[in-house]
N, C-alpha and C. Protein backbone atom coordinates (compact mmCIF):
# COMPACT_ATOMS: atom_id res chain seq x y z
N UNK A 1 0.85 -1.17 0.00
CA UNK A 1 0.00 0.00 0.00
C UNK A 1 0.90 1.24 0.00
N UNK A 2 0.38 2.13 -0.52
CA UNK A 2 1.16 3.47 -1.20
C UNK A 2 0.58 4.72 -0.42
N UNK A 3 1.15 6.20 -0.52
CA UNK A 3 0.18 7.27 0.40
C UNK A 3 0.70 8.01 -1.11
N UNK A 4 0.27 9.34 -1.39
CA UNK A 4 0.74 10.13 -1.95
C UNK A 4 0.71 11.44 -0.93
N UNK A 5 1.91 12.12 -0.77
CA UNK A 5 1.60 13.10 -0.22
C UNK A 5 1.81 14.45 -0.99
N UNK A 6 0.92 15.86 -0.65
CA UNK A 6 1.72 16.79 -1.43
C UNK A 6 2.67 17.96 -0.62
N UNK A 7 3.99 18.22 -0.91
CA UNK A 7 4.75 18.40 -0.06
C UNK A 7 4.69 19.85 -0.93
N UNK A 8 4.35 21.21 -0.14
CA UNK A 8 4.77 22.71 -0.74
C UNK A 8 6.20 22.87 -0.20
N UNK A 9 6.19 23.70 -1.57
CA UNK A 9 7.76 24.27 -1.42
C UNK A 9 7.69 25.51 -1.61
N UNK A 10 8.31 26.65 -0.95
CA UNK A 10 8.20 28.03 -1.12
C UNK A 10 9.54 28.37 -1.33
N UNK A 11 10.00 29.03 -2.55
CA UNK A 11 11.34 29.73 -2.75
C UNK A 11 11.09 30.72 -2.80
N UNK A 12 11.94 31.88 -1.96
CA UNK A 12 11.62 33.26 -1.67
C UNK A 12 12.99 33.67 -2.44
N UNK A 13 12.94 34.34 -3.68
CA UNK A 13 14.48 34.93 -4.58
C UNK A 13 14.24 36.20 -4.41
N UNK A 14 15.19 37.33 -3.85
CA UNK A 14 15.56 38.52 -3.48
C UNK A 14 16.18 39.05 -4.92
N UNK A 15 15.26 39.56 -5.73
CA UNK A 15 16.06 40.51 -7.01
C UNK A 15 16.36 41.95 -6.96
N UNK A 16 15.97 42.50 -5.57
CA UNK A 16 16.65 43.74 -5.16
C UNK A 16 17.61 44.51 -5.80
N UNK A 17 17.88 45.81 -6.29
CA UNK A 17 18.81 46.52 -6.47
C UNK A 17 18.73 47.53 -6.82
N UNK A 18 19.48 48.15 -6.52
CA UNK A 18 19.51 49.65 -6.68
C UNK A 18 19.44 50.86 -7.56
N UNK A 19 19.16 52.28 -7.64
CA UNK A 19 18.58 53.06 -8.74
C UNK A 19 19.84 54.03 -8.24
N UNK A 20 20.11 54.96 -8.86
CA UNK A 20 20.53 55.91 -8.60
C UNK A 20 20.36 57.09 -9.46
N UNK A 21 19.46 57.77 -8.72
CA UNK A 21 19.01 58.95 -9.66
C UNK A 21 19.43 60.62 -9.43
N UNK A 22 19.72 60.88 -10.84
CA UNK A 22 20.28 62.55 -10.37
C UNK A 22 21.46 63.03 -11.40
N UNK A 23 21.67 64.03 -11.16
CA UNK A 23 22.51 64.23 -12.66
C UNK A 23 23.74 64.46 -12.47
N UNK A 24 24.54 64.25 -13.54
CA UNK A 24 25.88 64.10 -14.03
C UNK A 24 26.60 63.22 -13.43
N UNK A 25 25.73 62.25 -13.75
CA UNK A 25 26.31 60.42 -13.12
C UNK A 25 27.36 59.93 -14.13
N UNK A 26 27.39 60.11 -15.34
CA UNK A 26 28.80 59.74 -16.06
C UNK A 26 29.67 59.16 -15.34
N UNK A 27 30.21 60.60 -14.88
CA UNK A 27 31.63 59.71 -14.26
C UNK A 27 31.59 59.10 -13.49
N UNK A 28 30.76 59.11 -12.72
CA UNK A 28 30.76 57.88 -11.48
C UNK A 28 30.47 56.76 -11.79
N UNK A 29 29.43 56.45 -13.23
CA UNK A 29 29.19 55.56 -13.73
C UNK A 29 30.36 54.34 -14.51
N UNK A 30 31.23 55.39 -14.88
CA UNK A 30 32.47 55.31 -15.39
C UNK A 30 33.89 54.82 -14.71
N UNK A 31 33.48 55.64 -13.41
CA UNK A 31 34.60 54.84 -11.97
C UNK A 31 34.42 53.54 -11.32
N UNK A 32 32.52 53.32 -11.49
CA UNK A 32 32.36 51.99 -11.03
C UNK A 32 32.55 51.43 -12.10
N UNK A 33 32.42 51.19 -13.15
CA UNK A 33 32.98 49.88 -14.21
C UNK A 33 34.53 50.02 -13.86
N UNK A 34 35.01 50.97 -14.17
CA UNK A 34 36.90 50.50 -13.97
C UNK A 34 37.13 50.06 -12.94
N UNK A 35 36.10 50.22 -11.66
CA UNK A 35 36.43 49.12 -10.57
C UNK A 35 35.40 47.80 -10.50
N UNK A 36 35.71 47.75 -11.48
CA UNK A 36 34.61 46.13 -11.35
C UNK A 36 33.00 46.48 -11.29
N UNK A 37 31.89 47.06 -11.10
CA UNK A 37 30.84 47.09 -10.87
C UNK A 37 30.34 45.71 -11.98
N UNK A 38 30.21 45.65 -12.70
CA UNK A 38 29.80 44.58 -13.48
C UNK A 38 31.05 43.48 -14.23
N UNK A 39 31.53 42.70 -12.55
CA UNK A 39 32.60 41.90 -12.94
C UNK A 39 32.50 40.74 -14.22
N UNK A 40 33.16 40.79 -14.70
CA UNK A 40 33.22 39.63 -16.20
C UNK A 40 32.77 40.06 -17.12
N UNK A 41 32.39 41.15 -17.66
CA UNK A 41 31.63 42.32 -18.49
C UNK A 41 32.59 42.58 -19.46
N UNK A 42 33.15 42.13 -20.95
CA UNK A 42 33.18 42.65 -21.71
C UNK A 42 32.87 44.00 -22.74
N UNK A 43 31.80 43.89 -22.80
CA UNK A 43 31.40 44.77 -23.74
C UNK A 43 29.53 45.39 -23.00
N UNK A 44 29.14 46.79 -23.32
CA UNK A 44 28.13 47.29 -22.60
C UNK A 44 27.07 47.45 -24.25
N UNK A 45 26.06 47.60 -23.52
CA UNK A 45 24.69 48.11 -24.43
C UNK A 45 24.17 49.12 -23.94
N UNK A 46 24.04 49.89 -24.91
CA UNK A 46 23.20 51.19 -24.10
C UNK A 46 21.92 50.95 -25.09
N UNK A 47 20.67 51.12 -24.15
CA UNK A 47 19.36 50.87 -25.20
C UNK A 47 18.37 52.01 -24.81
N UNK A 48 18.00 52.20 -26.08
CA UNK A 48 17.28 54.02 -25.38
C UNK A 48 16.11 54.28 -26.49
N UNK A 49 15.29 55.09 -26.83
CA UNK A 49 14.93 55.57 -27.41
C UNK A 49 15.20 56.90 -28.83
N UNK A 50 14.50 57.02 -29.17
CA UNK A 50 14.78 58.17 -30.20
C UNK A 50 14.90 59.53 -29.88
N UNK A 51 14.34 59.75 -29.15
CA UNK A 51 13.98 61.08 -27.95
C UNK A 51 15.39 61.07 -26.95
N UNK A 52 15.57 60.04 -26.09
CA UNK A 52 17.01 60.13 -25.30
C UNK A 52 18.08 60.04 -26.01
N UNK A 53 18.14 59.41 -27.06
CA UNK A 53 19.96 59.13 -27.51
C UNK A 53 20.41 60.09 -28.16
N UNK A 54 20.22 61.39 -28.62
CA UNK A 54 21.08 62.53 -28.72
C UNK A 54 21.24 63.40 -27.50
N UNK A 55 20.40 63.49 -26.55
CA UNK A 55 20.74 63.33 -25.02
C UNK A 55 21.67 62.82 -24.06
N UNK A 56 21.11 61.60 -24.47
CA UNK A 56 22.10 60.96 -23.53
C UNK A 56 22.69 59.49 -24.05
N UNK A 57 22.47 59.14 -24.68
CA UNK A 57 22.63 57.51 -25.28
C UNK A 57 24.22 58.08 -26.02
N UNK A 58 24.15 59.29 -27.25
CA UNK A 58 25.44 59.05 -27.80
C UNK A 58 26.47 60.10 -27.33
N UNK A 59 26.25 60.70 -26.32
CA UNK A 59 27.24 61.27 -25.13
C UNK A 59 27.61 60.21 -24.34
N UNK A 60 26.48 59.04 -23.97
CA UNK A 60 27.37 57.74 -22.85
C UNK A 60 27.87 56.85 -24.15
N UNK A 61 28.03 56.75 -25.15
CA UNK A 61 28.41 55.65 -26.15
C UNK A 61 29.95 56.40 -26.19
N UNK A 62 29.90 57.55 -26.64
CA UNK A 62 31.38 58.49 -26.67
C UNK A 62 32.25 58.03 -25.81
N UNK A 63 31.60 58.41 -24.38
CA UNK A 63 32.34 58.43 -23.23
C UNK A 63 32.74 56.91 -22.85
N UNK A 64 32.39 56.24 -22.88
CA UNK A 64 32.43 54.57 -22.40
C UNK A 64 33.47 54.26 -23.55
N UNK A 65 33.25 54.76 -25.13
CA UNK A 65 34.61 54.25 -25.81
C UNK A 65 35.55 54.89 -25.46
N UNK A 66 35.85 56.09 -25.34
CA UNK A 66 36.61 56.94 -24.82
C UNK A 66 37.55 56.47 -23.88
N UNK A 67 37.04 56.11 -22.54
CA UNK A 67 37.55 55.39 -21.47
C UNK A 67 37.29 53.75 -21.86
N UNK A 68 38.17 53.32 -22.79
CA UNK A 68 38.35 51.92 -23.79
C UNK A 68 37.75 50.36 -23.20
N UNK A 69 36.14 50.85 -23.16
CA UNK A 69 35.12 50.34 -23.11
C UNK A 69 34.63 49.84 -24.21
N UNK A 70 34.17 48.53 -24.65
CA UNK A 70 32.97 48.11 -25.58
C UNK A 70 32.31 48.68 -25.38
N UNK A 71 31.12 49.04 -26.70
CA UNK A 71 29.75 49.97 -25.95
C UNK A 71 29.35 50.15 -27.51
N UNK A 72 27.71 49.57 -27.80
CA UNK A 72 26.75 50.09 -28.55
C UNK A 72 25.91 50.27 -28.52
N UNK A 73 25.17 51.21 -29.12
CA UNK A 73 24.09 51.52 -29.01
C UNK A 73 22.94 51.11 -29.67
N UNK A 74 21.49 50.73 -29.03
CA UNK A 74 20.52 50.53 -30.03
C UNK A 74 19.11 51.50 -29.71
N UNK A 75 18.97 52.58 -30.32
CA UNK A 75 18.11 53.19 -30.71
C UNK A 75 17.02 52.97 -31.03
N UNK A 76 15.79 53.20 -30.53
CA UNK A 76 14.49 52.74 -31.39
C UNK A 76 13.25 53.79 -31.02
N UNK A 77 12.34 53.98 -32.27
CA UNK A 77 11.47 55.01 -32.32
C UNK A 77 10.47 55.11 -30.68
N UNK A 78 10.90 56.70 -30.30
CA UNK A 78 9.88 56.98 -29.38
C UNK A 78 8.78 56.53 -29.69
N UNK A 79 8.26 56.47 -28.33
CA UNK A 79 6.32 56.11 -28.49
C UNK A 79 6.35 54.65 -27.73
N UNK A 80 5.20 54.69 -27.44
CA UNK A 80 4.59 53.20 -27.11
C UNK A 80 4.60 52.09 -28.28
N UNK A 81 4.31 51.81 -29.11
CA UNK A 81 3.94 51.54 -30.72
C UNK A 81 5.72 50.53 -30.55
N UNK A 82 6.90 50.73 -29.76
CA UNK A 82 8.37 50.53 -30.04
C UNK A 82 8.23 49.33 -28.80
N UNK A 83 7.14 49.05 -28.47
CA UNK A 83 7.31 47.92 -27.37
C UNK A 83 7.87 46.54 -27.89
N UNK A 84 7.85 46.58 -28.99
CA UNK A 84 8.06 44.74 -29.70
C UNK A 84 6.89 44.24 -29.88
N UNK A 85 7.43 42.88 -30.42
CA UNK A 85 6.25 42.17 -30.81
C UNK A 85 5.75 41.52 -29.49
C-alpha cells in the first residue's frame, strides 16, 4: 500500500537593487565599471529611445569608448507603438 503526499515548497528569490538617480552620473558611472561594478563584463549596451539618444545615449556611447570600453548603441522610435512584438 502506497500514500501520496503533497509536499509545498516556497522559494523566496531577493532581485533587489539599486537606482541611482540625479545628474551628471557619467563619471561615477564610469569609476564603477573601472572598478569592477559589473565583474566579467566585456562589452556594454546602451538601449534608449529616439527622444534620449542625442541626449544621452550618444554622449554615454562616446564616453564609455573613450575610457576603452565596448559599448553600442541601439536606438528605437519613441512612443509606445516601439514595445516589440
Amino acid at each position: 500500500m502506497s500514500k501520496t503526499f503533497e509536499v509545498t515548497l516556497q522559494k523566496v528569490v531577493d532581485h533587489s537593487y539599486s537606482i541611482e538617480i540625479g545628474e551628471h552620473l557619467f563619471s561615477s558611472l564610469i569609476s564603477d565599471l573601472h572598478q569592477g561594478l559589473v565583474s566579467g563584463a566585456s562589452k556594454y549596451a546602451i538601449i534608449t529611445d529616439s527622444t534620449v539618444e542625442p541626449l544621452y545615449g550618444c554622449p554615454l556611447l562616446e564616453l564609455l569608448r573613450r575610457e576603452g570600453f565596448q559599448a553600442d548603441l541601439f536606438s528605437f522610435p519613441a512612443g509606445e507603438s516601439s514595445t516589440g512584438p
